[in-house]
C-alpha atoms as a PDB file:
ATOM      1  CA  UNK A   1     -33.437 -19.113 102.939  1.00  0.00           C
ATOM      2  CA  UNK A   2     -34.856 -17.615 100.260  1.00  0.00           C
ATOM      3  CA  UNK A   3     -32.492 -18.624  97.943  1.00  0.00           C
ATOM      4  CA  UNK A   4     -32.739 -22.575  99.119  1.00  0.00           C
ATOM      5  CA  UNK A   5     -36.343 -22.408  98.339  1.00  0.00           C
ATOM      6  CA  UNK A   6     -36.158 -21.008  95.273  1.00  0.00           C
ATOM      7  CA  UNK A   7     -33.849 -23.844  94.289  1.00  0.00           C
ATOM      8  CA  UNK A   8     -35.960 -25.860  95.525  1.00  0.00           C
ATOM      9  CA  UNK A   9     -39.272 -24.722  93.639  1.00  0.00           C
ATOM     10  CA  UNK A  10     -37.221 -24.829  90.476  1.00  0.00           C
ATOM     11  CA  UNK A  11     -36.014 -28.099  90.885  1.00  0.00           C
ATOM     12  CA  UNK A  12     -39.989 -29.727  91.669  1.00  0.00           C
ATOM     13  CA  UNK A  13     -41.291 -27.593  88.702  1.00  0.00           C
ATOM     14  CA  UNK A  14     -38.747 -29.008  86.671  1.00  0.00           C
ATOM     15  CA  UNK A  15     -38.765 -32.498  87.376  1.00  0.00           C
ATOM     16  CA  UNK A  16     -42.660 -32.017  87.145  1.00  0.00           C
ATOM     17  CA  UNK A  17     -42.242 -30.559  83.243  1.00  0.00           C
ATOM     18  CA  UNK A  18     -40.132 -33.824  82.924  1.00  0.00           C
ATOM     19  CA  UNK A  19     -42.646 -36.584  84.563  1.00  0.00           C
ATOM     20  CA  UNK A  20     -45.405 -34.589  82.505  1.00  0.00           C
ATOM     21  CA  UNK A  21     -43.845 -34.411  79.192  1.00  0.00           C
ATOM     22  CA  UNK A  22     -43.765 -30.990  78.621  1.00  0.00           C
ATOM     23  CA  UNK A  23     -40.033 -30.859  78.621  1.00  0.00           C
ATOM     24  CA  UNK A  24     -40.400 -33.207  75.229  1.00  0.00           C
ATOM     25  CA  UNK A  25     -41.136 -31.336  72.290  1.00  0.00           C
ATOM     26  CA  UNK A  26     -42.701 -34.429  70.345  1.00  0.00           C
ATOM     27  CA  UNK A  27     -44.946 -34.872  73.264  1.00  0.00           C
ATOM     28  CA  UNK A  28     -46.221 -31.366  73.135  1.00  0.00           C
ATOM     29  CA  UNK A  29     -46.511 -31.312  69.150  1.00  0.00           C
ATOM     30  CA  UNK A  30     -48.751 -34.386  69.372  1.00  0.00           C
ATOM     31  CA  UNK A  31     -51.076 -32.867  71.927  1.00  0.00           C
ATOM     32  CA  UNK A  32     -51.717 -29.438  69.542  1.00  0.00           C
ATOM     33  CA  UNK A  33     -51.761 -31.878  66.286  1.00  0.00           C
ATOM     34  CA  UNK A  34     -55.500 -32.099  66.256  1.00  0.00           C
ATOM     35  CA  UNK A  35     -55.853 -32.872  62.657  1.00  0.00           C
ATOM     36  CA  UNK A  36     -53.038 -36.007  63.434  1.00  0.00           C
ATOM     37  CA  UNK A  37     -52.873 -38.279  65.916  1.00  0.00           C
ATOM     38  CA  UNK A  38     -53.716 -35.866  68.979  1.00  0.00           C
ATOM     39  CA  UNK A  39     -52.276 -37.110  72.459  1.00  0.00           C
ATOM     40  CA  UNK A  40     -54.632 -35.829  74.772  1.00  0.00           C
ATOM     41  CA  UNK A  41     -53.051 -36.103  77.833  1.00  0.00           C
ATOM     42  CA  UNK A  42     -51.263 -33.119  78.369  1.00  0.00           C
ATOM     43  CA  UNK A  43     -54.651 -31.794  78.396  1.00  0.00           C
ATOM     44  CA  UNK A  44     -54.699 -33.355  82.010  1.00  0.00           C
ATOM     45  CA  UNK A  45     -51.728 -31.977  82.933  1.00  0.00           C
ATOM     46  CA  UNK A  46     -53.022 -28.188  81.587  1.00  0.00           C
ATOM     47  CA  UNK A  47     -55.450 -28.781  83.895  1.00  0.00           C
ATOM     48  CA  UNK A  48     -53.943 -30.279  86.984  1.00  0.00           C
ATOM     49  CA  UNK A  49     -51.703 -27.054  86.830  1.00  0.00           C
ATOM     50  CA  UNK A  50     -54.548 -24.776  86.507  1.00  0.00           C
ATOM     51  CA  UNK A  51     -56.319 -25.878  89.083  1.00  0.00           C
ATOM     52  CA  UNK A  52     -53.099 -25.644  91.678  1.00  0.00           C
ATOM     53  CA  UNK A  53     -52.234 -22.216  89.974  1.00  0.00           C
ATOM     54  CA  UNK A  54     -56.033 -21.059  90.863  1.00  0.00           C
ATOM     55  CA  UNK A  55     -55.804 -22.610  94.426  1.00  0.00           C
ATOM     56  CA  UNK A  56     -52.554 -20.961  95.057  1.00  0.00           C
ATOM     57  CA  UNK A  57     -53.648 -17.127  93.734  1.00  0.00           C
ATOM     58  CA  UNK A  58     -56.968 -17.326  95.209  1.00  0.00           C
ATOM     59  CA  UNK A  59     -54.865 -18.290  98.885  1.00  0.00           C
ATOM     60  CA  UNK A  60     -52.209 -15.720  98.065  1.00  0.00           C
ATOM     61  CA  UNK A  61     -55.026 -12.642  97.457  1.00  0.00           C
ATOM     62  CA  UNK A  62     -56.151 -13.123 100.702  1.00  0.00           C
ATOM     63  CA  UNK A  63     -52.373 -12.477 101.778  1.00  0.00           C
ATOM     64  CA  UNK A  64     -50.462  -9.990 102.258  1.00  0.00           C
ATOM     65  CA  UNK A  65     -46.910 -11.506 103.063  1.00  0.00           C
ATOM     66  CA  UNK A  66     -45.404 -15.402 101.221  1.00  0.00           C
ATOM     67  CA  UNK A  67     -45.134 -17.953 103.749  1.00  0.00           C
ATOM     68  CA  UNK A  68     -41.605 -17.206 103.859  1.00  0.00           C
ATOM     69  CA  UNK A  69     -42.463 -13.364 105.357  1.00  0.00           C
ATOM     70  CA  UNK A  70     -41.733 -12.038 101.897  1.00  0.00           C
ATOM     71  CA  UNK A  71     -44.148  -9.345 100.508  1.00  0.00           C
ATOM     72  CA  UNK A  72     -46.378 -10.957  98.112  1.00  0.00           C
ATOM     73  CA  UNK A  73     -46.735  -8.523  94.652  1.00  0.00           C
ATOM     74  CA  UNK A  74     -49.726 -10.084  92.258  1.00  0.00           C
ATOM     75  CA  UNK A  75     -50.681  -8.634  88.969  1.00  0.00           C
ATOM     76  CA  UNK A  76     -52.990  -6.222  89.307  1.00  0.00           C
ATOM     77  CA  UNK A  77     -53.642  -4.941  85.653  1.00  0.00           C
ATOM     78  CA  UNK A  78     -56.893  -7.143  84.370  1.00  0.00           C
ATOM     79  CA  UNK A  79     -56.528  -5.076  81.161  1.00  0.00           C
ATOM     80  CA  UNK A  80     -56.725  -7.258  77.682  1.00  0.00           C
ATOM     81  CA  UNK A  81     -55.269  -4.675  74.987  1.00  0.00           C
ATOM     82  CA  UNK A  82     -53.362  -5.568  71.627  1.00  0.00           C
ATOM     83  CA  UNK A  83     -50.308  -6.184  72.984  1.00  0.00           C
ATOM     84  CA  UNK A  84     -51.214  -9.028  75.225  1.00  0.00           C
ATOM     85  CA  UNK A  85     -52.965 -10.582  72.246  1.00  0.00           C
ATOM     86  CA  UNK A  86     -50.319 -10.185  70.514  1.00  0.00           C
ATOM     87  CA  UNK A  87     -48.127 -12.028  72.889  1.00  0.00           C
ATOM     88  CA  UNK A  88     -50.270 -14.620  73.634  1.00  0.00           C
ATOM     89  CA  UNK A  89     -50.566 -15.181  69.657  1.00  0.00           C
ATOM     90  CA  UNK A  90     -46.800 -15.434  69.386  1.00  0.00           C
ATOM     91  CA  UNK A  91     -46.223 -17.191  71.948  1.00  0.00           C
ATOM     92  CA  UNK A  92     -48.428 -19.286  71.049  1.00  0.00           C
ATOM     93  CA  UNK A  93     -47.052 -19.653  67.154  1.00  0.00           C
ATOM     94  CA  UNK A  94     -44.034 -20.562  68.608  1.00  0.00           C
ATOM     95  CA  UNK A  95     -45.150 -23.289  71.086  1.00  0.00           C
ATOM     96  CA  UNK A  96     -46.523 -24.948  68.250  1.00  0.00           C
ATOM     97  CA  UNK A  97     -43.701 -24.764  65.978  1.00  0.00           C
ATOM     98  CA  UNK A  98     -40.850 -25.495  68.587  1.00  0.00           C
ATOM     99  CA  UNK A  99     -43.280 -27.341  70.947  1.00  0.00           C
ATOM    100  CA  UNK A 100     -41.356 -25.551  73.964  1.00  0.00           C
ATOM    101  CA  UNK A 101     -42.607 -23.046  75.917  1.00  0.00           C
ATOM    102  CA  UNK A 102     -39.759 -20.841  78.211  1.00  0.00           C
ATOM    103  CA  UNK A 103     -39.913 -23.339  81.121  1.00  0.00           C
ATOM    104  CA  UNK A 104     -39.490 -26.431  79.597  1.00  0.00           C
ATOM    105  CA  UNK A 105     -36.960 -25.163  77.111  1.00  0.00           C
ATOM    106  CA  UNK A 106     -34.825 -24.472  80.142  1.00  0.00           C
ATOM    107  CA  UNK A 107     -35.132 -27.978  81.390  1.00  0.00           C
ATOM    108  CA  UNK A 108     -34.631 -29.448  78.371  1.00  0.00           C
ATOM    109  CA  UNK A 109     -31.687 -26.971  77.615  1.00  0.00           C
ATOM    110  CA  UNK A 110     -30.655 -28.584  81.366  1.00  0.00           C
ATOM    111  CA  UNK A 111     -31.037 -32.033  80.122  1.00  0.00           C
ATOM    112  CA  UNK A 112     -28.966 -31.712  76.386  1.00  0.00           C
ATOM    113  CA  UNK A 113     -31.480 -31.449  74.468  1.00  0.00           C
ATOM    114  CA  UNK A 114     -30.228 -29.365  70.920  1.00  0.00           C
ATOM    115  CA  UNK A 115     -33.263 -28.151  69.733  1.00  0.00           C
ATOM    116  CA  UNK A 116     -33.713 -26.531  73.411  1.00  0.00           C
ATOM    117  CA  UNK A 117     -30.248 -24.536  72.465  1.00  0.00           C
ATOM    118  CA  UNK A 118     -31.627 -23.139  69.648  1.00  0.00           C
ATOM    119  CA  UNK A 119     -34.991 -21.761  70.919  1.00  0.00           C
ATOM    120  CA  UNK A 120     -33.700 -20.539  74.217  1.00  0.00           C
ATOM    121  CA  UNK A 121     -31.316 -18.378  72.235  1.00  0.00           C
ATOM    122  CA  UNK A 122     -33.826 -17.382  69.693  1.00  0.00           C
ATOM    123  CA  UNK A 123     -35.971 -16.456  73.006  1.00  0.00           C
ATOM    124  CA  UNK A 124     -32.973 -14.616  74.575  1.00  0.00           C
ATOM    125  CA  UNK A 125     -32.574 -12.412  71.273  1.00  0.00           C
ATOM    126  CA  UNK A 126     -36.504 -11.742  71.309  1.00  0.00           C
ATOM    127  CA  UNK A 127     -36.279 -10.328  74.910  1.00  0.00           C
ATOM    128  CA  UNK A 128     -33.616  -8.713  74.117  1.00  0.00           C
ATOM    129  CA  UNK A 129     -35.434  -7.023  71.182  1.00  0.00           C
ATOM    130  CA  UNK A 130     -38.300  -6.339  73.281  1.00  0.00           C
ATOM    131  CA  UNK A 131     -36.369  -4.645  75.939  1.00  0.00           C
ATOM    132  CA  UNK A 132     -34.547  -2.327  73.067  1.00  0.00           C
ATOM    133  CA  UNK A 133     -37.941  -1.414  71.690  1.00  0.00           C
ATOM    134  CA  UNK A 134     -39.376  -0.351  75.363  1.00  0.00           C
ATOM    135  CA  UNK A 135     -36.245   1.885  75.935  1.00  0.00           C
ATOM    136  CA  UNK A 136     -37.040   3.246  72.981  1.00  0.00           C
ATOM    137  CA  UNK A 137     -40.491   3.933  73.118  1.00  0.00           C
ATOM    138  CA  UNK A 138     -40.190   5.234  77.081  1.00  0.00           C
ATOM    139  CA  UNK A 139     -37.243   7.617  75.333  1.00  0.00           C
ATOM    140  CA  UNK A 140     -39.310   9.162  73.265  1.00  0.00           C
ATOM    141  CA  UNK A 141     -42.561   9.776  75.299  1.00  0.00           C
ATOM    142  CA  UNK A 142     -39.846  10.937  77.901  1.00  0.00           C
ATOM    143  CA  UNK A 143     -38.461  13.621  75.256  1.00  0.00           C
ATOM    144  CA  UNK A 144     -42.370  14.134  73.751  1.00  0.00           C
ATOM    145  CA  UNK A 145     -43.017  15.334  77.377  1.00  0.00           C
END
C-alpha cells in the first residue's frame, strides 16, 4: 500500500510541476529575471505550495502516525548555522543558472528534456561528493575521539 501511494504522490506532484511550469526551465528563468522581462506567476504557484505545505505540517504536528498508520518523523532541528546557508545559497545559484530545482529536473529528465540530463547528473556527482566529505569528517571525529 505504501508503495501504491507513493506512486501515486509522485505522479500528482509531478504532473503539478508540469501544469505549473516549474518543470520548464525558461519558465523558471523568466520568473527570477527581475531586471528582464519577469513572469510573475510562478510567484502564485510559490505560494499556493506554501500555503498547502504549511496546512499539511501544521496537521501532521498534531500527529503522531500518517494517515496510512505510518510513523510520522518531522524535522526537529530549527537551527540556522553556515551550512544551511550555504546550501540554500547554492542551491539557490544553481536554480538560477539551470532554472531546475531536484524535483522538476526529475520530471523533466522523465519527459526528454537534455538539459535535465545534464543537471541531474551534475546533482548526482554533488551528493555524491557530499556524502564522501561526511564519511570523512564522521572518520575523523570518530578517530579524534
Amino acid at each position: 500500500m505504501y508503495v501504491f501511494t507513493a506512486l501515486l504522490a509522485g505522479l500528482v506532484f509531478g504532473m503539478g510541476l508540469i501544469v505549473s511550469g516549474m518543470a520548464n526551465p525558461a519558465k523558471v528563468l523568466g520568473f527570477l529575471d527581475l531586471a528582464g522581462r519577469w513572469d510573475p506567476s510562478l510567484g502564485l504557484v510559490m505560494a499556493g505550495a506554501i500555503s498547502v505545505g504549511l496546512i499539511a505540517f501544521t496537521v501532521a504536528a498534531r500527529r503522531t502516525r500518517s494517515f496510512l498508520g505510518a510513523e510520522l518523523k518531522l524535522p526537529g532541528d530549527r537551527h540556522i548555522d553556515r551550512r544551511l546557508i550555504g546550501g540554500g545559497l547554492l542551491f539557490g545559484v544553481g536554480w538560477g543558472v539551470a532554472g531546475f530545482c531536484p524535483g522538476p529536473a526529475l520530471v523533466a529528465l522523465g519527459v526528454g528534456e537534455a538539459k535535465a540530463v545534464i543537471f541531474v547528473t551534475a546533482m548526482l556527482v554533488g551528493m555524491g561528493i557530499f556524502e564522501l566529505l561526511e564519511r570523512r569528517k564522521s572518520a575523523r571525529q570518530a578517530s579524534a575521539a
